[in-house]
N, C-alpha and C. Protein backbone atom coordinates (compact mmCIF):
# COMPACT_ATOMS: atom_id res chain seq x y z
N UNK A 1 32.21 88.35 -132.86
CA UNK A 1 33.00 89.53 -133.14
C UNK A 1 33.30 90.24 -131.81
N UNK A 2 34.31 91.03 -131.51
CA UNK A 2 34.93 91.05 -130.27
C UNK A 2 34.57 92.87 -130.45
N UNK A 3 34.59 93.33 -129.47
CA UNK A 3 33.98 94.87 -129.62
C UNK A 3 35.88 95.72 -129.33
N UNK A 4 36.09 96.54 -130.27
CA UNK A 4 37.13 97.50 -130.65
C UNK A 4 37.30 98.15 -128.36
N UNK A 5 38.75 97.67 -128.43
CA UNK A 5 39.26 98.70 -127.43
C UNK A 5 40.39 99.90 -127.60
N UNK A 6 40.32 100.59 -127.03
CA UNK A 6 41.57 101.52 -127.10
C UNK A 6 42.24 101.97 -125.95
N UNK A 7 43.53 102.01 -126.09
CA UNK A 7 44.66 101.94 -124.89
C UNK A 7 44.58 103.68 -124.53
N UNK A 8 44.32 104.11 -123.41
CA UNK A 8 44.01 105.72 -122.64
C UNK A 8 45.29 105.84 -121.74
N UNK A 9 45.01 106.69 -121.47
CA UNK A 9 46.29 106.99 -119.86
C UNK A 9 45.45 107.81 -119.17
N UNK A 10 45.39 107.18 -117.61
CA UNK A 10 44.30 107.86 -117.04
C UNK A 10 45.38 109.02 -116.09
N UNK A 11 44.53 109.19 -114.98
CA UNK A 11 45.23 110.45 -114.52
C UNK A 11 46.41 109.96 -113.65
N UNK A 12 46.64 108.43 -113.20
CA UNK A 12 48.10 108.24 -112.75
C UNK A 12 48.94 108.03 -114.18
N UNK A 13 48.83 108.61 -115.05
CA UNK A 13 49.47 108.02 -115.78
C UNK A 13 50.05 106.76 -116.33
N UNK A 14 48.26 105.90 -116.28
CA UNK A 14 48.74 104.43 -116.83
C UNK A 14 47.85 104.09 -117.17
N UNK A 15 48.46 103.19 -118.17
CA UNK A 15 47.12 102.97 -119.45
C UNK A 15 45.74 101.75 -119.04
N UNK A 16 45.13 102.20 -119.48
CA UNK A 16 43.75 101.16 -119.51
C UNK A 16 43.46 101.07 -120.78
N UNK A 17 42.23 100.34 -121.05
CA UNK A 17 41.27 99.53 -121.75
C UNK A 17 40.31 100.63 -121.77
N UNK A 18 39.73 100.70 -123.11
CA UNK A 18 38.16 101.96 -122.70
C UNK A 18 37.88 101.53 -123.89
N UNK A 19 36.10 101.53 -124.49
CA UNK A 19 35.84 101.07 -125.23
C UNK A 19 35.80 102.37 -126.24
N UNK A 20 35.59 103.21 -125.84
CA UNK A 20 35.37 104.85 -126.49
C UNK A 20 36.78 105.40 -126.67
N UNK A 21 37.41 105.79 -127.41
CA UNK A 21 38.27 106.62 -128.48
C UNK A 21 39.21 107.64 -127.49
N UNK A 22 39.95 107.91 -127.40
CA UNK A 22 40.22 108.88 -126.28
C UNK A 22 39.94 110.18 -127.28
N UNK A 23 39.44 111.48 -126.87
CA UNK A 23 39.36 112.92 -127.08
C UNK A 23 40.75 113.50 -127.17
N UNK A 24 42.01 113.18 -126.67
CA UNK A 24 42.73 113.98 -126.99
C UNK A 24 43.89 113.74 -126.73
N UNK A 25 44.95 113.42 -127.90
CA UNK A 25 46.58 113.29 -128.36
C UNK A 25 47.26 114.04 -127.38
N UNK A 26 48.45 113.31 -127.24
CA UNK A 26 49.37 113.46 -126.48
C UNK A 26 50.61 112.78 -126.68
N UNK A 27 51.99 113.08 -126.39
CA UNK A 27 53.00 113.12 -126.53
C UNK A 27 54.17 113.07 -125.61
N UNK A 28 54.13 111.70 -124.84
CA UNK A 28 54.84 111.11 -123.72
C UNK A 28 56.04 111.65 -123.23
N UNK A 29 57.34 112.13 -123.75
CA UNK A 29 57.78 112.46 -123.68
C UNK A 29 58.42 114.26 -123.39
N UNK A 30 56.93 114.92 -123.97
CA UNK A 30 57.26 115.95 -123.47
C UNK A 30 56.08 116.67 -122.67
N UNK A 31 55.40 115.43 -122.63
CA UNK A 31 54.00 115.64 -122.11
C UNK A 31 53.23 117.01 -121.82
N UNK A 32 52.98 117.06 -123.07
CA UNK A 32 51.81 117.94 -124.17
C UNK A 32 50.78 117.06 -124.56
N UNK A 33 49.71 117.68 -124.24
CA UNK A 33 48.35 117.21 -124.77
C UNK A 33 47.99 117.93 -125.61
N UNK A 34 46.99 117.68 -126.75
CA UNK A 34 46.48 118.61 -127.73
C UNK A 34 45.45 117.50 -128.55
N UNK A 35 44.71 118.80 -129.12
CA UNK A 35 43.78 118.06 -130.21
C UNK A 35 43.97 117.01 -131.32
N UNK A 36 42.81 115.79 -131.41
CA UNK A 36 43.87 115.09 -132.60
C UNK A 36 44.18 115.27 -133.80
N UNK A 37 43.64 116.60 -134.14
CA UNK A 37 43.89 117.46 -135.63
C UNK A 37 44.81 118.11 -135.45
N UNK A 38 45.39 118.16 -134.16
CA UNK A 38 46.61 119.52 -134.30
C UNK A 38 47.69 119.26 -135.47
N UNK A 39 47.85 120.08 -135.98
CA UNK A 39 49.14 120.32 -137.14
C UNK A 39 50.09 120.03 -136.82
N UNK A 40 51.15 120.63 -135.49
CA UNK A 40 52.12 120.29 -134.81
C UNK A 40 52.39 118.42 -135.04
N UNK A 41 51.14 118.31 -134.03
CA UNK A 41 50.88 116.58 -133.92
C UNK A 41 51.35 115.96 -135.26
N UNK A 42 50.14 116.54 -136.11
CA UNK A 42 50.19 116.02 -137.54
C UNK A 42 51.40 115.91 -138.43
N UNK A 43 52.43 117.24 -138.29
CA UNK A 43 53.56 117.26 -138.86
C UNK A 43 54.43 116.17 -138.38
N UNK A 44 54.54 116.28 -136.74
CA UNK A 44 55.57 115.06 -136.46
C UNK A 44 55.43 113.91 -136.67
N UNK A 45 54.01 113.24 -136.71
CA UNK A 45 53.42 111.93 -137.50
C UNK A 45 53.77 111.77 -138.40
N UNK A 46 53.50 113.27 -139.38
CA UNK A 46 54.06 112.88 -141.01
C UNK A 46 55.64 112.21 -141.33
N UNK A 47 56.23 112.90 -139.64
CA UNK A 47 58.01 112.62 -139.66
C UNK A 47 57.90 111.70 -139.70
N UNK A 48 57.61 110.76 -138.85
CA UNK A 48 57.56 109.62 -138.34
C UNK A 48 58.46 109.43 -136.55
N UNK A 49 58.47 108.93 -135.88
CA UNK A 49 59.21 108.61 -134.58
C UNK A 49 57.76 109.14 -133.71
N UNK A 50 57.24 110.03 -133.81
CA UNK A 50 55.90 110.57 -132.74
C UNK A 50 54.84 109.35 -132.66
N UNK A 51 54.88 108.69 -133.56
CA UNK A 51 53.81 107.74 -132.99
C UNK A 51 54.46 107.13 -132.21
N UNK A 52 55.25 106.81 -131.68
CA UNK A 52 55.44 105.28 -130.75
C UNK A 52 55.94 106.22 -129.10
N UNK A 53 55.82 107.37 -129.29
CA UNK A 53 55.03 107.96 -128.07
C UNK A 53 54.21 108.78 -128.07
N UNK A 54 53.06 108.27 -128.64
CA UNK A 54 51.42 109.05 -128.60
C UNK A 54 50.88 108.61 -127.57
N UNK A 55 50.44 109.13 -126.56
CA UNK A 55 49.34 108.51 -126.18
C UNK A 55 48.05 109.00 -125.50
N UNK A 56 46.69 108.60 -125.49
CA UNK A 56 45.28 109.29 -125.93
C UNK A 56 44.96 109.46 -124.36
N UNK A 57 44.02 110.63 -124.34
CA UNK A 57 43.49 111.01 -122.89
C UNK A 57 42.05 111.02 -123.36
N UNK A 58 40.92 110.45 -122.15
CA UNK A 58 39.68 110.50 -122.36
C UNK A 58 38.68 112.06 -122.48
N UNK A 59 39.67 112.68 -121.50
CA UNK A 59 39.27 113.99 -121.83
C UNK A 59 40.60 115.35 -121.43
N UNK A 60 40.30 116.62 -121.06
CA UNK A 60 41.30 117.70 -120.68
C UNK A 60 41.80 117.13 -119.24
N UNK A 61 40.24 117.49 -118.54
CA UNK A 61 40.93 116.83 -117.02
C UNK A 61 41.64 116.11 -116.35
N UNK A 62 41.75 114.83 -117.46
CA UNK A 62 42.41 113.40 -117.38
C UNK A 62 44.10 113.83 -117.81
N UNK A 63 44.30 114.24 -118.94
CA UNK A 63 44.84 115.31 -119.15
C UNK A 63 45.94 116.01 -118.31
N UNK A 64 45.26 116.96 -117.72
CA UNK A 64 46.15 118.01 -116.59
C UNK A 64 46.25 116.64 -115.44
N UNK A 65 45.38 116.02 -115.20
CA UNK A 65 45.70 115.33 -113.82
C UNK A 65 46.85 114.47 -114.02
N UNK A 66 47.28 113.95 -115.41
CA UNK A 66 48.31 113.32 -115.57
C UNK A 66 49.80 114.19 -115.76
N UNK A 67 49.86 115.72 -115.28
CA UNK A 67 50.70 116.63 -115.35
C UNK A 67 51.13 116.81 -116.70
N UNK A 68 50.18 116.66 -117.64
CA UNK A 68 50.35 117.02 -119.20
C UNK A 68 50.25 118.50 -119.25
N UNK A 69 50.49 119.36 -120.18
CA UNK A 69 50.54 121.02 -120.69
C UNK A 69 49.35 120.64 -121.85
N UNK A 70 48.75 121.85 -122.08
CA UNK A 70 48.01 121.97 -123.08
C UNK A 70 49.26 122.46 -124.26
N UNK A 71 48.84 121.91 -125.75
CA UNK A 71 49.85 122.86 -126.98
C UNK A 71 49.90 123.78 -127.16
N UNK A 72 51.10 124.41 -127.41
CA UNK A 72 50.64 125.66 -127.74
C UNK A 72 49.80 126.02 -129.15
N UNK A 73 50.13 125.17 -130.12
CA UNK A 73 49.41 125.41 -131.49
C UNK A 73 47.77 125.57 -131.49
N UNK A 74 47.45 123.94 -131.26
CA UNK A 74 46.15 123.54 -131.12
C UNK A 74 45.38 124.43 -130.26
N UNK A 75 46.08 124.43 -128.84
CA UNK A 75 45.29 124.66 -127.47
C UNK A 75 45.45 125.96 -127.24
N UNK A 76 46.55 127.35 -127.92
CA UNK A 76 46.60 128.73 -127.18
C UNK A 76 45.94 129.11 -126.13
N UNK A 77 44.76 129.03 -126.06
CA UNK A 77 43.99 129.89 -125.22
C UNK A 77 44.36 129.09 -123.55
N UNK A 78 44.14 127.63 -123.63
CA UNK A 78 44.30 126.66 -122.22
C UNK A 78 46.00 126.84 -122.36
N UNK A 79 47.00 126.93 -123.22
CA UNK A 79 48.45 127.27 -123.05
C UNK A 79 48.41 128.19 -122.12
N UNK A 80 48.26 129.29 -123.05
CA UNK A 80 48.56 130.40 -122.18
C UNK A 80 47.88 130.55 -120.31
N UNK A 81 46.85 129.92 -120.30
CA UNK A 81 46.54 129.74 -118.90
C UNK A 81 47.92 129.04 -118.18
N UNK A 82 47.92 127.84 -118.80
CA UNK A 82 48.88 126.92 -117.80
C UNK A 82 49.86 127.75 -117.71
N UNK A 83 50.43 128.79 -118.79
CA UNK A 83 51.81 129.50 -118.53
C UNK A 83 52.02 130.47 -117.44
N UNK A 84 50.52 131.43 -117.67
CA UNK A 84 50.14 132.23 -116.54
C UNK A 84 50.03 131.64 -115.24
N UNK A 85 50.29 130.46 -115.05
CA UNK A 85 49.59 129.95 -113.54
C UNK A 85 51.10 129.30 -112.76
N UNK A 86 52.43 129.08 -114.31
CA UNK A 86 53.57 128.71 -113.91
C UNK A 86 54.35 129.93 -113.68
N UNK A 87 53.96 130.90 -113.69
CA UNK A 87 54.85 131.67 -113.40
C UNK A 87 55.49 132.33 -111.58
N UNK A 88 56.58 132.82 -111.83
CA UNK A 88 57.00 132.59 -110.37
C UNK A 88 57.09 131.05 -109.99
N UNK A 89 57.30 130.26 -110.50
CA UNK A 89 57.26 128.76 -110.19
C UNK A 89 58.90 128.49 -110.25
N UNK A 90 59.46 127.81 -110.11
CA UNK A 90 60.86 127.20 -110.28
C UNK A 90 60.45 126.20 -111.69
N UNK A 91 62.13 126.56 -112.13
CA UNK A 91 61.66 125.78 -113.47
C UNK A 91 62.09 124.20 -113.25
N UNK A 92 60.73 123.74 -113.81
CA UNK A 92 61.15 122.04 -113.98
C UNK A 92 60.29 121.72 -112.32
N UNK A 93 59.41 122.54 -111.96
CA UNK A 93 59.01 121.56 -110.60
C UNK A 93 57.56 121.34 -110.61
């Protein structure tokens, strides 16, 4: 019997092999990270098209290092940081 892997995105943003589950959903395209209970998440799954750009981070750190945002739904409290820390920033850099 062959032991379960799962596909991660580490902090260059490229996937590996890990035998452990990643901690936390994400969304390639607009690259948002969030919990894997988030509602948001959950609703667009229910749509359908969000899965075939999900993809799992091992933890937060892994996360931000891959220039992901925390959600706003799931994550408020780490949102609102990242927002506070973009400000005065140029948009889109």
């Amino acid at each position: 019997m062959t032991a379960r892997t799962y596909t991660l995105l580490g902090p260059d943003r490229r996937p590996y092999q890990s035998a452990t589950s990643g901690a936390l959903g994400g969304h390639r395209p607009g690259r948002v990270y969030g919990r894997l209970d988030c509602p948001a998440a959950l609703r667009a799954i229910a749509r359908g098209g969000y899965v075939r750009h999900r993809v799992f981070f091992a933890d937060e750190q892994t996360a931000v290092a891959a220039v992901y945002r925390p959600c706003a739904v799931c994550l408020p409290d780490e949102h609102a940081q990242w927002k506070a820390g973009r400000s005065g920033k140029a948009c889109c850099s």
